[in-house]
PDB file of N, CA and C in Angstrom:
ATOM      1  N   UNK A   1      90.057 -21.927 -68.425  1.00  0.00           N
ATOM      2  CA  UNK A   1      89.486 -21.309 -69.594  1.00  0.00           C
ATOM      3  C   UNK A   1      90.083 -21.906 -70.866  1.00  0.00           C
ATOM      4  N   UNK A   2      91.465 -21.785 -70.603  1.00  0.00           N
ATOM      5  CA  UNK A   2      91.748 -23.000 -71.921  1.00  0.00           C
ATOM      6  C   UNK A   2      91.335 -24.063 -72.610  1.00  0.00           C
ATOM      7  N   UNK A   3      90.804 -24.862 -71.105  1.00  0.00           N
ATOM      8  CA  UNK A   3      89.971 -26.048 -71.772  1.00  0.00           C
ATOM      9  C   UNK A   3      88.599 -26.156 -72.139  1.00  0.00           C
ATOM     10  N   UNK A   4      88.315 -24.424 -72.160  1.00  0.00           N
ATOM     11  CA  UNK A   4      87.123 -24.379 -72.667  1.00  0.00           C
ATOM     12  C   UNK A   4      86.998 -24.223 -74.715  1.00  0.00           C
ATOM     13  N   UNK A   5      88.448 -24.133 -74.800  1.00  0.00           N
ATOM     14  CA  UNK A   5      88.508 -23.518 -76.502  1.00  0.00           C
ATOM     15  C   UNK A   5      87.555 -24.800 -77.393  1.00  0.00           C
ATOM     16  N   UNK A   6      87.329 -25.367 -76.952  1.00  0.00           N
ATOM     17  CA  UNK A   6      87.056 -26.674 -77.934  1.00  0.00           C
ATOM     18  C   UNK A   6      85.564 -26.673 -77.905  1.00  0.00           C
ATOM     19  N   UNK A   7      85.181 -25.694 -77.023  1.00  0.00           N
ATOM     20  CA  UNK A   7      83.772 -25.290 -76.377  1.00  0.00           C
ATOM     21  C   UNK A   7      83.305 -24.091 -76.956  1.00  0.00           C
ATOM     22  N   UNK A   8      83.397 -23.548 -78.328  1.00  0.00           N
ATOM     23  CA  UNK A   8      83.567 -22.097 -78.497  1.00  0.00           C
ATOM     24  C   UNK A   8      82.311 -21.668 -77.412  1.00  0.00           C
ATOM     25  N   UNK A   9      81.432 -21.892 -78.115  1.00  0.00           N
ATOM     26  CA  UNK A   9      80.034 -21.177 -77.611  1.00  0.00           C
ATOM     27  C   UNK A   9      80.125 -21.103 -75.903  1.00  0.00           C
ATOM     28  N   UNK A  10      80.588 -21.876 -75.190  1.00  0.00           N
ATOM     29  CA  UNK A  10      80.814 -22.075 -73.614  1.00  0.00           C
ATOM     30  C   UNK A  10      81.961 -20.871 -73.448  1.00  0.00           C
ATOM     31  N   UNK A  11      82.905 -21.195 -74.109  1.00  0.00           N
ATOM     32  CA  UNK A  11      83.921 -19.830 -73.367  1.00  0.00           C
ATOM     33  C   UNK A  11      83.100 -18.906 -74.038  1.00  0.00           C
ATOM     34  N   UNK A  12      82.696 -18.179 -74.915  1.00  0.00           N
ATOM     35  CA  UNK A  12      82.039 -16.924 -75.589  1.00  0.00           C
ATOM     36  C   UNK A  12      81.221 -16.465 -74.338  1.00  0.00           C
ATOM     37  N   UNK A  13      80.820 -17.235 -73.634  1.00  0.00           N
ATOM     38  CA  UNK A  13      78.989 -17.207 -72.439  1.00  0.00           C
ATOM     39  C   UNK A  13      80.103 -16.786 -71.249  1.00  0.00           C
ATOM     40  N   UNK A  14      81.191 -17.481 -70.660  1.00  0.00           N
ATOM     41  CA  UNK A  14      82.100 -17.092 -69.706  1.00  0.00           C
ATOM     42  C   UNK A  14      82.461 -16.019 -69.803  1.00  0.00           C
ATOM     43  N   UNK A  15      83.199 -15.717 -71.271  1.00  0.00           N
ATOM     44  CA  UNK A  15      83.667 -14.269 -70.970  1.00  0.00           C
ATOM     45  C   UNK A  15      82.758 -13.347 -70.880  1.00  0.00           C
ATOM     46  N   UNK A  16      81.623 -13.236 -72.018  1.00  0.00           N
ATOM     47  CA  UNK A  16      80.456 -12.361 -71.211  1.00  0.00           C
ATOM     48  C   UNK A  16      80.302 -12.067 -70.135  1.00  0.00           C
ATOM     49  N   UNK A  17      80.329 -13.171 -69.059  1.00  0.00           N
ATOM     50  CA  UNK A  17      79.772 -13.004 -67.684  1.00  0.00           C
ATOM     51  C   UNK A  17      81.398 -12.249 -66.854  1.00  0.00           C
ATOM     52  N   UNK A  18      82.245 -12.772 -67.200  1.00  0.00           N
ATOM     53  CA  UNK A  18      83.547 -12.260 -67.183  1.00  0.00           C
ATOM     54  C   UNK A  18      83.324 -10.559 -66.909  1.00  0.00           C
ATOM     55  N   UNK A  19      83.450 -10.652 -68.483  1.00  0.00           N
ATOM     56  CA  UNK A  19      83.426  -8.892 -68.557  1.00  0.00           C
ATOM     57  C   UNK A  19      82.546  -8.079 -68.142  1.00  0.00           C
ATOM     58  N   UNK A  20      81.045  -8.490 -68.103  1.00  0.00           N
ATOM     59  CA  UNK A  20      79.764  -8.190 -67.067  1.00  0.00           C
ATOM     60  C   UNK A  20      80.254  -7.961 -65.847  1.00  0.00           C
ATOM     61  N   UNK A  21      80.801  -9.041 -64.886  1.00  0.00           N
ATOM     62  CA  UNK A  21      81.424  -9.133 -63.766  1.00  0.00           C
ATOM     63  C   UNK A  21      82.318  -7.809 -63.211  1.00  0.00           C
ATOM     64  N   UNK A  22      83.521  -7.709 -64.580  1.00  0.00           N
ATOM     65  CA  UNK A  22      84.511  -6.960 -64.158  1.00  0.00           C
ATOM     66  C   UNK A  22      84.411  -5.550 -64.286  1.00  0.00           C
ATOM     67  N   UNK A  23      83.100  -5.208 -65.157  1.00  0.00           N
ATOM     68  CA  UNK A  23      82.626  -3.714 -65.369  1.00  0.00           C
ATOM     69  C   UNK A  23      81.609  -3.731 -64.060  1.00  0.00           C
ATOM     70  N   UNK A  24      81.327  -4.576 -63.438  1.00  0.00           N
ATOM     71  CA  UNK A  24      80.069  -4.456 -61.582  1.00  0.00           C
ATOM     72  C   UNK A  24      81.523  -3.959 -60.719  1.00  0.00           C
ATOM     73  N   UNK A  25      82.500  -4.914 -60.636  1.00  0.00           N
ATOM     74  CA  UNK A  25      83.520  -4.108 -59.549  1.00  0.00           C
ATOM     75  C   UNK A  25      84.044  -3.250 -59.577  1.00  0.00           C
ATOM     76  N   UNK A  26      84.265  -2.166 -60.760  1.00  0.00           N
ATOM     77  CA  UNK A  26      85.377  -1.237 -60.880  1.00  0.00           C
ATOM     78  C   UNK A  26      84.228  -0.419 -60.245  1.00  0.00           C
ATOM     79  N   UNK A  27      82.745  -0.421 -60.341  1.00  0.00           N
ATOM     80  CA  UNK A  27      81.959   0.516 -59.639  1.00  0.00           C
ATOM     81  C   UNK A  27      81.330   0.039 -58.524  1.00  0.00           C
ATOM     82  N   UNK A  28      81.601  -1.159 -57.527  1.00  0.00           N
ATOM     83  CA  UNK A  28      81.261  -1.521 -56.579  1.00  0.00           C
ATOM     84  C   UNK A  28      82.740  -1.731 -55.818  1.00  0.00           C
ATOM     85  N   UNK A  29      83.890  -1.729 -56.225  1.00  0.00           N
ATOM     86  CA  UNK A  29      84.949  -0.925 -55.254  1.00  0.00           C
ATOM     87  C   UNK A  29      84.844   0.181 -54.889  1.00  0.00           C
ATOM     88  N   UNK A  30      84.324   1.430 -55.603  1.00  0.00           N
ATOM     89  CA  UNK A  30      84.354   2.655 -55.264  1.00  0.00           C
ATOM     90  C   UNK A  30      83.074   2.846 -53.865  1.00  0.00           C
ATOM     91  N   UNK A  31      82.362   1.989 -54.506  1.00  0.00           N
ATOM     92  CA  UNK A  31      81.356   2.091 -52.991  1.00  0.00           C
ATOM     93  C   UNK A  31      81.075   1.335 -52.190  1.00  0.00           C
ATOM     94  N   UNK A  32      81.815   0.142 -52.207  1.00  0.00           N
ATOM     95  CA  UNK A  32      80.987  -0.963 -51.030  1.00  0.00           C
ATOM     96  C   UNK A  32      81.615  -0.923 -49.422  1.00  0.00           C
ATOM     97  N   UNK A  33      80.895  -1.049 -48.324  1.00  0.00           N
ATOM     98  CA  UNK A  33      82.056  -0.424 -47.302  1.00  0.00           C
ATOM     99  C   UNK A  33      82.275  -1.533 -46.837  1.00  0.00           C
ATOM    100  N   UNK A  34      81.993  -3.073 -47.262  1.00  0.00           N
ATOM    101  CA  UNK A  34      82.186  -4.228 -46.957  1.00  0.00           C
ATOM    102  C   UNK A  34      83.670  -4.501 -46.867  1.00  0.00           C
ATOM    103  N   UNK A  35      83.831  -5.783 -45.654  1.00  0.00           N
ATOM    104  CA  UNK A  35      85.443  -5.631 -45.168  1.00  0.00           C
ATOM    105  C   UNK A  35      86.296  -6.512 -46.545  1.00  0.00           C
ATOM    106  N   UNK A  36      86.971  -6.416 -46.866  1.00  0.00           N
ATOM    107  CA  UNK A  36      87.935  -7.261 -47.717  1.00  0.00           C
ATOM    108  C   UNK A  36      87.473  -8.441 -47.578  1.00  0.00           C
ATOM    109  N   UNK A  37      87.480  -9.245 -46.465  1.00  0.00           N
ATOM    110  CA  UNK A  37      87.338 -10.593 -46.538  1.00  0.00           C
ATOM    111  C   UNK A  37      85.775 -11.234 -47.333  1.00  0.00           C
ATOM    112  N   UNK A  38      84.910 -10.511 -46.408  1.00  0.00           N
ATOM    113  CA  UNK A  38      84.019 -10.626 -46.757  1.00  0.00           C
ATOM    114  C   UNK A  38      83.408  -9.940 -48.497  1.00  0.00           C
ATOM    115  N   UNK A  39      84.104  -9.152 -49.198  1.00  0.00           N
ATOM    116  CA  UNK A  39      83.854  -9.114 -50.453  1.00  0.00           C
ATOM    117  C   UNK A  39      84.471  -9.844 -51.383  1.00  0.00           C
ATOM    118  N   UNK A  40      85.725 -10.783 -50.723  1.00  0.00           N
ATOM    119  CA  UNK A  40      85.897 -11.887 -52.100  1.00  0.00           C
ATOM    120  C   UNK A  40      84.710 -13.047 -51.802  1.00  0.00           C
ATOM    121  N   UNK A  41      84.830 -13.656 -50.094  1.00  0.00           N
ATOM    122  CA  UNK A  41      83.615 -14.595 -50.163  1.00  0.00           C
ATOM    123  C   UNK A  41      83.144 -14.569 -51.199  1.00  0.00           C
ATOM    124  N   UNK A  42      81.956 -13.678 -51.332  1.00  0.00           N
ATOM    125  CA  UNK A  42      81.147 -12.915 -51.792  1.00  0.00           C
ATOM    126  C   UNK A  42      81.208 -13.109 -52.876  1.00  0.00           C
ATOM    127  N   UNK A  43      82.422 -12.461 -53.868  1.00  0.00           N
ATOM    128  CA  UNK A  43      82.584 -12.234 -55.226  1.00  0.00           C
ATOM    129  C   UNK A  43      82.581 -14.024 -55.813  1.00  0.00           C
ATOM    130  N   UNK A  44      83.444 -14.583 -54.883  1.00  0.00           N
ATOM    131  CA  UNK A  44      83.463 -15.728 -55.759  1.00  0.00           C
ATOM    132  C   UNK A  44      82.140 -16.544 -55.550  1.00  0.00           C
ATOM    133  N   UNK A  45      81.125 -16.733 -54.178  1.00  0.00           N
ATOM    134  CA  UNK A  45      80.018 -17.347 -54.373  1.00  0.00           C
ATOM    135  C   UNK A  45      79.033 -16.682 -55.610  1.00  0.00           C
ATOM    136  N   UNK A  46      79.314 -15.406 -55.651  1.00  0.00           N
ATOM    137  CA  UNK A  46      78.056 -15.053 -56.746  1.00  0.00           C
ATOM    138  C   UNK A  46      78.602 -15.248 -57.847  1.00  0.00           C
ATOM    139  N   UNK A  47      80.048 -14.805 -58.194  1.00  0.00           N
ATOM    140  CA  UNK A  47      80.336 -15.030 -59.500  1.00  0.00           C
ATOM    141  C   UNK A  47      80.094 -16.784 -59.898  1.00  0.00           C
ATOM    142  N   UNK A  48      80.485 -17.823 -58.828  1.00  0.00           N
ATOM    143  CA  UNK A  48      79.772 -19.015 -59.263  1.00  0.00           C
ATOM    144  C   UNK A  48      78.846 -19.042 -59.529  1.00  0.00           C
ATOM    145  N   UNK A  49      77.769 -19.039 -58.588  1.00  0.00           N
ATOM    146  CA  UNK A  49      76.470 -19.191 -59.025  1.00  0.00           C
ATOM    147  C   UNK A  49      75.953 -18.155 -60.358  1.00  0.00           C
ATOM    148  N   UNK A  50      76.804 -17.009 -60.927  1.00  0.00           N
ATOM    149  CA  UNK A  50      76.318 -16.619 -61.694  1.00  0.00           C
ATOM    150  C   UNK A  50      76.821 -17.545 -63.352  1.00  0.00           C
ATOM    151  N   UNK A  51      77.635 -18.363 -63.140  1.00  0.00           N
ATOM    152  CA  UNK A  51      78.136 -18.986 -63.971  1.00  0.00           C
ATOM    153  C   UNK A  51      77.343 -20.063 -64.210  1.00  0.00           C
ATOM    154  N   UNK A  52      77.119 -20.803 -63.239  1.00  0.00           N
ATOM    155  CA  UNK A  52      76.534 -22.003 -62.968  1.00  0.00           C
ATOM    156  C   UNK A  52      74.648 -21.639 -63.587  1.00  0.00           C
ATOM    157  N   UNK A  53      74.247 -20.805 -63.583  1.00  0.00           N
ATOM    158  CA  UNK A  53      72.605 -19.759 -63.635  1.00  0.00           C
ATOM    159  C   UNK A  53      72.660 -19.504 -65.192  1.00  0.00           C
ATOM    160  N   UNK A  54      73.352 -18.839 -65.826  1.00  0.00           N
ATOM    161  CA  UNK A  54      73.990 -18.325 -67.097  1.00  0.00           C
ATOM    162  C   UNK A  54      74.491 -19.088 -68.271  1.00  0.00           C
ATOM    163  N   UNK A  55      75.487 -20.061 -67.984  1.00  0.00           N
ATOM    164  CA  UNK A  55      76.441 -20.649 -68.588  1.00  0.00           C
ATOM    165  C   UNK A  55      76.078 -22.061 -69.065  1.00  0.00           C
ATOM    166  N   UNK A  56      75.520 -22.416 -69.813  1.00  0.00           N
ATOM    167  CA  UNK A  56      75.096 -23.828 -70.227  1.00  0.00           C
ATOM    168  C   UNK A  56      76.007 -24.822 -70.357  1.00  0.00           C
ATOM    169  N   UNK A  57      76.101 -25.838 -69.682  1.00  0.00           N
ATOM    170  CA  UNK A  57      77.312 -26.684 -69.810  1.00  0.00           C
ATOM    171  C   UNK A  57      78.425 -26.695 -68.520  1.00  0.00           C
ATOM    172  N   UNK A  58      78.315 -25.467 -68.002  1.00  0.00           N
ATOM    173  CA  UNK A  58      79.525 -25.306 -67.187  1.00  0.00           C
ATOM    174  C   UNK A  58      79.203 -26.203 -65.653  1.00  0.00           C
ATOM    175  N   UNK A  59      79.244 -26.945 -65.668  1.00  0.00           N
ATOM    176  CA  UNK A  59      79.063 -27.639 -63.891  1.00  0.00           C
ATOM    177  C   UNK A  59      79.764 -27.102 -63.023  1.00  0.00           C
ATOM    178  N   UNK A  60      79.306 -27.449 -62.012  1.00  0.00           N
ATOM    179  CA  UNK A  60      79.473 -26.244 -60.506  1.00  0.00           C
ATOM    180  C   UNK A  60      80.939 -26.767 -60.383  1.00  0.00           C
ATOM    181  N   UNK A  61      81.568 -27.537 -60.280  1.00  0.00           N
ATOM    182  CA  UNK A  61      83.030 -27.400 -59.640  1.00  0.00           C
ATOM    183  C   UNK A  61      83.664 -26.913 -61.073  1.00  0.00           C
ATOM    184  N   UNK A  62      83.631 -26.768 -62.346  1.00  0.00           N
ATOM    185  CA  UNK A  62      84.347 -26.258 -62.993  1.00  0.00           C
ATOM    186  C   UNK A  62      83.993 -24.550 -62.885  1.00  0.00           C
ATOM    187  N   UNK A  63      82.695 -24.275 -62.318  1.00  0.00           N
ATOM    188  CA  UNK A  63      82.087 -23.123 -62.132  1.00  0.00           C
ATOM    189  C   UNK A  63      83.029 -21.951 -60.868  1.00  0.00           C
ATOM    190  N   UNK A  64      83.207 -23.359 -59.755  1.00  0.00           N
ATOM    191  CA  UNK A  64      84.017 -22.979 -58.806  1.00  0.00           C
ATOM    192  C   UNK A  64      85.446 -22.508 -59.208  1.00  0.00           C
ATOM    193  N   UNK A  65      85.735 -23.361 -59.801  1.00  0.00           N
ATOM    194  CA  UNK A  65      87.357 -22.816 -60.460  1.00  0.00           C
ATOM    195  C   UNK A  65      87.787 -22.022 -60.972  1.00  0.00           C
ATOM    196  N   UNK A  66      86.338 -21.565 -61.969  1.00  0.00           N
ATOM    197  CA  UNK A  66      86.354 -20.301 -62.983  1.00  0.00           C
ATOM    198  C   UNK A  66      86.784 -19.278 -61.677  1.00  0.00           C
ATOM    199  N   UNK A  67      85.749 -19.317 -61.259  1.00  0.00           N
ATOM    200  CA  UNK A  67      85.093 -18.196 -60.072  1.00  0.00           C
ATOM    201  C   UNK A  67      86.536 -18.057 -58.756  1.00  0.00           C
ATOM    202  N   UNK A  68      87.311 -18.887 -58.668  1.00  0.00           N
ATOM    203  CA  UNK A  68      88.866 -18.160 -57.899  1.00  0.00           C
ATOM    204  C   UNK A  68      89.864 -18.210 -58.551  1.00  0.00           C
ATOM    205  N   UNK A  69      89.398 -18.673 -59.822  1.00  0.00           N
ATOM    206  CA  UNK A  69      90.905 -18.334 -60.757  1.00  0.00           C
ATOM    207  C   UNK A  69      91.024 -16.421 -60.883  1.00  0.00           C
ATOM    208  N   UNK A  70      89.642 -16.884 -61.512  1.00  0.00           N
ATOM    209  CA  UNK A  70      89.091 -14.806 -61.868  1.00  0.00           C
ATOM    210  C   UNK A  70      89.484 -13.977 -60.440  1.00  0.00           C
ATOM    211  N   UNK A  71      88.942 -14.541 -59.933  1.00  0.00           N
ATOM    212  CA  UNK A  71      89.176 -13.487 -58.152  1.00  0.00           C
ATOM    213  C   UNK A  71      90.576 -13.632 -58.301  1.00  0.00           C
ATOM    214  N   UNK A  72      91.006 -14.491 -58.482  1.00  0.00           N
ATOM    215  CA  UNK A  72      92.644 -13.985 -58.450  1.00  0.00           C
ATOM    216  C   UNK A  72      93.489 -12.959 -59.295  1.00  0.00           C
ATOM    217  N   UNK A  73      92.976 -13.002 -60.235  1.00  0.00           N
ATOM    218  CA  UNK A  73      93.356 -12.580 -61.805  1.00  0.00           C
ATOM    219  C   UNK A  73      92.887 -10.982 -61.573  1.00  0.00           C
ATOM    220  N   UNK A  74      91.581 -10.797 -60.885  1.00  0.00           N
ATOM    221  CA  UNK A  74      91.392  -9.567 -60.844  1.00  0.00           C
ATOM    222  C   UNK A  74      92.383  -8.871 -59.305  1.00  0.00           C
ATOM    223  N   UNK A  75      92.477  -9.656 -58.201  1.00  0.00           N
ATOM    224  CA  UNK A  75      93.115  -9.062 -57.295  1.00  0.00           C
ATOM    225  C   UNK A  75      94.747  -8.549 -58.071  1.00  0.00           C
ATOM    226  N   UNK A  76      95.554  -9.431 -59.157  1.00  0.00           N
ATOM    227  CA  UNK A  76      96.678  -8.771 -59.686  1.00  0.00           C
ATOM    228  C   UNK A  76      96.598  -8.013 -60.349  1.00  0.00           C
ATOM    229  N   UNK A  77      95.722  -7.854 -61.015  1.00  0.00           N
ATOM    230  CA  UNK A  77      95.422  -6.680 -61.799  1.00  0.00           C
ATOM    231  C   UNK A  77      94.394  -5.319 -61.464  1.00  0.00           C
ATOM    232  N   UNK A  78      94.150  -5.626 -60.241  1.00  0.00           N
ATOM    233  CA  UNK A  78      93.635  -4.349 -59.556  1.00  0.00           C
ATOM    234  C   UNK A  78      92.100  -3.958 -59.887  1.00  0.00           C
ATOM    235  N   UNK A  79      91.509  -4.538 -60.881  1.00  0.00           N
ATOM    236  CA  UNK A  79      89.724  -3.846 -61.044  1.00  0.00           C
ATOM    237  C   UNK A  79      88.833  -4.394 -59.474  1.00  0.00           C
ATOM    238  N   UNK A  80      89.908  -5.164 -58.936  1.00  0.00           N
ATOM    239  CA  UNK A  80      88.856  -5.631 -57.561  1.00  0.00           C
ATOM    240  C   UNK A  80      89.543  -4.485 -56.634  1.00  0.00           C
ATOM    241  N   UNK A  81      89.353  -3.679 -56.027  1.00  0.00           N
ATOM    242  CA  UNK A  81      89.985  -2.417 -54.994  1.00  0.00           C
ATOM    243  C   UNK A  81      89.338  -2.930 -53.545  1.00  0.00           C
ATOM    244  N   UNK A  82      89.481  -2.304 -52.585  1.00  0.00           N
ATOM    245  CA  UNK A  82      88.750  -2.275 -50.854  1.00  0.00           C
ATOM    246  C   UNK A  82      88.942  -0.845 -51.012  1.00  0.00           C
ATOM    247  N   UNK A  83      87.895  -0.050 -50.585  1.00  0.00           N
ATOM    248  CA  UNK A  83      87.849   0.628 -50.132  1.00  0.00           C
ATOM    249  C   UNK A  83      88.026   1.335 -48.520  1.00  0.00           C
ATOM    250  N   UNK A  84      89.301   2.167 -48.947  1.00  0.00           N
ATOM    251  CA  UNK A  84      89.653   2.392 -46.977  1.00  0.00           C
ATOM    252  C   UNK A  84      89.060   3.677 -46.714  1.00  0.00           C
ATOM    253  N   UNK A  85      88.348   3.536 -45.296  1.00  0.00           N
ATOM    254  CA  UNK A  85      87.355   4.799 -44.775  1.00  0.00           C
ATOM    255  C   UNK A  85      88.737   5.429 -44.229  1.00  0.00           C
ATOM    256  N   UNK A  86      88.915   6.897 -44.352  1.00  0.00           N
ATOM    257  CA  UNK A  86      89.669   7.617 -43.786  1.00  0.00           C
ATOM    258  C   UNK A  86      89.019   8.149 -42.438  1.00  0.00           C
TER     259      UNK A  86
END
């Protein structure tokens, strides 16, 4: 994302999709009964392709990078949850 500063308009479109993104999981942790593994897959193929769909400029392997840097960033900071069936 850093090397997007020189890009205003490109990072401005990322974080959108960013913060779009991170307001879908805080309410699709609470309900998805999908296993852990299978909801990062997941998170990071769509969050690519939603970058790559969205984002003008951004090419798919920088798209890819966005997309498990963020999955990471959100697993330390917790808006990505699993939900455990009791």
């Amino acid at each position: 994302m850093a090397g997007m500063r020189d890009w205003p308009d490109t990072w401005e479109s990322v974080e959108r999709r960013r913060r779009l993104r991170q307001e879908r999981l805080e309410i699709e942790s609470e309900i998805s009964p999908d296993a852990p593994n299978r909801r990062l897959l997941s998170l990071m193929a769509d969050y690519e392709q939603d970058l790559i769909s969205n984002v003008g400029g951004v090419r798919s392997d920088d798209a890819q990078r966005i997309a498990l840097g963020q999955t990471g960033e959100w697993l330390m900071r917790c808006p990505l949850r699993f939900r455990v069936d009791q």
